[in-house]
N, C-alpha and C. Protein backbone atom coordinates (compact mmCIF):
# COMPACT_ATOMS: atom_id res chain seq x y z
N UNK A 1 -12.01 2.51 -34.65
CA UNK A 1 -11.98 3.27 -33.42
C UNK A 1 -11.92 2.30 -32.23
N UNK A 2 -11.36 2.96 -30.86
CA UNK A 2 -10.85 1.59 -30.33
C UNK A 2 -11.53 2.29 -28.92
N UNK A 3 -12.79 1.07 -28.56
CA UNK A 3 -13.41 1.61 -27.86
C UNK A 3 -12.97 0.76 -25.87
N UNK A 4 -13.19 1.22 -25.11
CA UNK A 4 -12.67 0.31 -23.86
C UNK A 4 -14.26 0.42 -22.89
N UNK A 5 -14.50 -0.67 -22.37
CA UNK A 5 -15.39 -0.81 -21.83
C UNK A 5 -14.84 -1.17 -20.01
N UNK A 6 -15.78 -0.53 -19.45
CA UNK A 6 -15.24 -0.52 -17.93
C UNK A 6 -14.60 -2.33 -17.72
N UNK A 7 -14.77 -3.27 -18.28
CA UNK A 7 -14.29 -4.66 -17.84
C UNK A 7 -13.20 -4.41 -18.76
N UNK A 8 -12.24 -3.75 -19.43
CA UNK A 8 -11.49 -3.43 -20.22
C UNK A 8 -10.01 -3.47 -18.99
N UNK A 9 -9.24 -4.08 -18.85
CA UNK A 9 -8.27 -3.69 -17.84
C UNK A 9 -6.64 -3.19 -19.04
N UNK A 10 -6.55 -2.45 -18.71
CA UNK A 10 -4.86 -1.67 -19.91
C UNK A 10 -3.95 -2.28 -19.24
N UNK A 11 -3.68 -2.74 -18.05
CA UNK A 11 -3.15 -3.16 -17.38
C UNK A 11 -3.01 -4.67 -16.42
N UNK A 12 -2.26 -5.65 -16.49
CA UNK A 12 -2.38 -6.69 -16.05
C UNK A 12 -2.01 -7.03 -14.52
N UNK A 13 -3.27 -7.33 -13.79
CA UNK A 13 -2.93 -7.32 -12.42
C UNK A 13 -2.17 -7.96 -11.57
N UNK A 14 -1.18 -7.25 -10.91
CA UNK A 14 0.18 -8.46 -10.40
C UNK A 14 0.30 -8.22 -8.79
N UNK A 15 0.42 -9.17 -8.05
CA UNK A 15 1.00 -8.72 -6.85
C UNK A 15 2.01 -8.82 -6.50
N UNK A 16 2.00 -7.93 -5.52
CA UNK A 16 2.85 -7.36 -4.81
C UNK A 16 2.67 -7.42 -3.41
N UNK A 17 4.00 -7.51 -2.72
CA UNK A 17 4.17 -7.89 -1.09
C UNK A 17 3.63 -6.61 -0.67
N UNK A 18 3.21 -6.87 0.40
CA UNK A 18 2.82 -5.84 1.51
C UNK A 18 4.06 -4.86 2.08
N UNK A 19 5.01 -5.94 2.05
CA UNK A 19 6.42 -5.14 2.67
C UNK A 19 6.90 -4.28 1.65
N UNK A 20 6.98 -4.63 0.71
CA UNK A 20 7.16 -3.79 -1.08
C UNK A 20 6.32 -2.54 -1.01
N UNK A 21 5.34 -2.65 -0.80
CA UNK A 21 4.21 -1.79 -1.00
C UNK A 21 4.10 -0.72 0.25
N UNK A 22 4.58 -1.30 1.32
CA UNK A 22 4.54 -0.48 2.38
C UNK A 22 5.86 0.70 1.96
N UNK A 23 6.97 -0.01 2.11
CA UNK A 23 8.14 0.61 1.93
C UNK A 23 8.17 1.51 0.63
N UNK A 24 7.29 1.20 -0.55
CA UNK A 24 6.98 2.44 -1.69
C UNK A 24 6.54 3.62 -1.15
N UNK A 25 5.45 3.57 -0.04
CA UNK A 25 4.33 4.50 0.32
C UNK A 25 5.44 5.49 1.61
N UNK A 26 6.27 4.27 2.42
CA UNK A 26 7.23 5.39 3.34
C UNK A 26 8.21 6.35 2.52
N UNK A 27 8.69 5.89 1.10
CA UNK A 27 9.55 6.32 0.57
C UNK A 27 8.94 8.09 0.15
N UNK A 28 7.48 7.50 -0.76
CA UNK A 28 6.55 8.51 -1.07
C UNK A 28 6.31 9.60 0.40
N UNK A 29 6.41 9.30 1.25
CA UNK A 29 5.46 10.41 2.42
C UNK A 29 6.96 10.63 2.56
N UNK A 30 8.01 10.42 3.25
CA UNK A 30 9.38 11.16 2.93
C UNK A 30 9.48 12.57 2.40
N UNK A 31 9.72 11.58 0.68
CA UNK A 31 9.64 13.28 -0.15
C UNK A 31 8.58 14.00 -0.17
N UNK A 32 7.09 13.71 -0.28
CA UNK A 32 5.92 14.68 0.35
C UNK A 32 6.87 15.47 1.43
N UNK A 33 7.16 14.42 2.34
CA UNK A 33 7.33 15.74 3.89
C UNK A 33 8.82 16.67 3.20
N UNK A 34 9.78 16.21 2.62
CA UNK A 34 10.65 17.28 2.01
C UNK A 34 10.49 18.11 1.18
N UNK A 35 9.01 18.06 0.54
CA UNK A 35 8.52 18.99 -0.47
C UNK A 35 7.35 19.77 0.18
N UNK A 36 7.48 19.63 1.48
CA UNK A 36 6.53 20.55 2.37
C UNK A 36 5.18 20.27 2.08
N UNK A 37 4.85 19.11 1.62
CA UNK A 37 3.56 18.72 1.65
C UNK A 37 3.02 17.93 2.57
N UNK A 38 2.86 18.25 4.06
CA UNK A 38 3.01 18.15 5.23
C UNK A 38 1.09 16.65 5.18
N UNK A 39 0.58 17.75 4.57
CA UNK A 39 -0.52 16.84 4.60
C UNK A 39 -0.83 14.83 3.99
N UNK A 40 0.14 15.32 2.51
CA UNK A 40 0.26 14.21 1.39
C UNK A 40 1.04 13.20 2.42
N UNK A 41 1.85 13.41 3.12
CA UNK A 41 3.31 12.89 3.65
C UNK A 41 2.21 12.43 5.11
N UNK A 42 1.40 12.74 5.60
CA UNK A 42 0.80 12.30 6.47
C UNK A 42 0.00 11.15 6.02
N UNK A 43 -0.62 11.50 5.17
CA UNK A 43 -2.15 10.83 4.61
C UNK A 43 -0.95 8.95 4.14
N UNK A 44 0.23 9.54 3.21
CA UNK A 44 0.77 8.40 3.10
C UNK A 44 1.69 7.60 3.78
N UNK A 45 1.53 7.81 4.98
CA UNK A 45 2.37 7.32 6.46
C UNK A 45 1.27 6.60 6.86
N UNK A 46 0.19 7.66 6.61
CA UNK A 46 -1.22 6.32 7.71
C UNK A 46 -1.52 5.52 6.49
N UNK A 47 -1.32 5.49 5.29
CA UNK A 47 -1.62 4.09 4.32
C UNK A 47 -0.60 3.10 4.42
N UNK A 48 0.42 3.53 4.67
CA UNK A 48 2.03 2.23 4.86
C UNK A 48 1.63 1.95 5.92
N UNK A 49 1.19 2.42 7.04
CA UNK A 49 0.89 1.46 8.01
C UNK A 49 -0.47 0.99 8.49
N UNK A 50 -0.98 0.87 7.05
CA UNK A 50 -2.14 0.48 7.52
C UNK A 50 -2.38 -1.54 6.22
N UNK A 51 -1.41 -0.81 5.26
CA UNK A 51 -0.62 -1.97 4.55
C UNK A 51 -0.27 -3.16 5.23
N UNK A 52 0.61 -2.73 6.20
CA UNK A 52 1.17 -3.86 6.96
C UNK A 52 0.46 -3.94 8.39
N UNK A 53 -0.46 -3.58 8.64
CA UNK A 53 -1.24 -3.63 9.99
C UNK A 53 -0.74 -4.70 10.00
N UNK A 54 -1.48 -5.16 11.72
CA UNK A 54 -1.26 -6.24 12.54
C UNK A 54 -2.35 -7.40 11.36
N UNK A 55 -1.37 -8.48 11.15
CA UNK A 55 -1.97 -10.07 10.47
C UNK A 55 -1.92 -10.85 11.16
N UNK A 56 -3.20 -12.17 11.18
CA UNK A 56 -2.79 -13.07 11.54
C UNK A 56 -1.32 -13.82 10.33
N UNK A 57 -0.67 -14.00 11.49
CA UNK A 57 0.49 -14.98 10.73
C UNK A 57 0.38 -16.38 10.12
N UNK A 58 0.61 -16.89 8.90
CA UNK A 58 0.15 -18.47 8.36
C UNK A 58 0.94 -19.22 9.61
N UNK A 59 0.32 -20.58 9.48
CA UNK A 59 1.11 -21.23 10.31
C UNK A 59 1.06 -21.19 12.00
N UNK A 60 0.54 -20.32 12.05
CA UNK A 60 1.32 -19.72 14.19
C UNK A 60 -0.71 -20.29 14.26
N UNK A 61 -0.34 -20.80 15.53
CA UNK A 61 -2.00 -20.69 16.23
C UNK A 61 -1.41 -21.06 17.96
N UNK A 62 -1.76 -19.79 18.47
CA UNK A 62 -1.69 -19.48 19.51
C UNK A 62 -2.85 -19.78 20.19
N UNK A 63 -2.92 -20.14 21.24
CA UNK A 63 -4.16 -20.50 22.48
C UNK A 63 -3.68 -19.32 23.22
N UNK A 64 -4.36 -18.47 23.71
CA UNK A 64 -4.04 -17.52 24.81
C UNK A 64 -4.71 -16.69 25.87
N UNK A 65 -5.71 -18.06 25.81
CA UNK A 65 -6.46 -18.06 26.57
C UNK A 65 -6.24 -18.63 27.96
């Protein structure tokens, strides 16, 4: 018998870009909003842009002060 314990992962964890991931979630709230699921299509508009919020950028260091 094949038992899984919560540290058990079925799945191997990979990443993925933010821009990838954003652009899945606009694709998803799209068809939500064409399938009149006005709410789903909201909820996953404010997660794509909350994916790519404002980052600091590698590299850039601004004084702006």
């Amino acid at each position: 018998m094949l038992s899984i314990s919560p540290t058990t992962y079925l799945v191997p964890a990979m990443k993925v870009s933010p821009l990838t991931l954003s652009h899945q979630l606009l694709m998803l709230a799209e068809q939500a909003d064409q399938a009149g699921l006005d709410r789903s299509a909201r909820s996953l508009l404010k997660l794509a842009h909350t994916v790519c919020g404002d980052r600091p950028r590698r590299g850039l260091a601004l004084d702006l002060d």
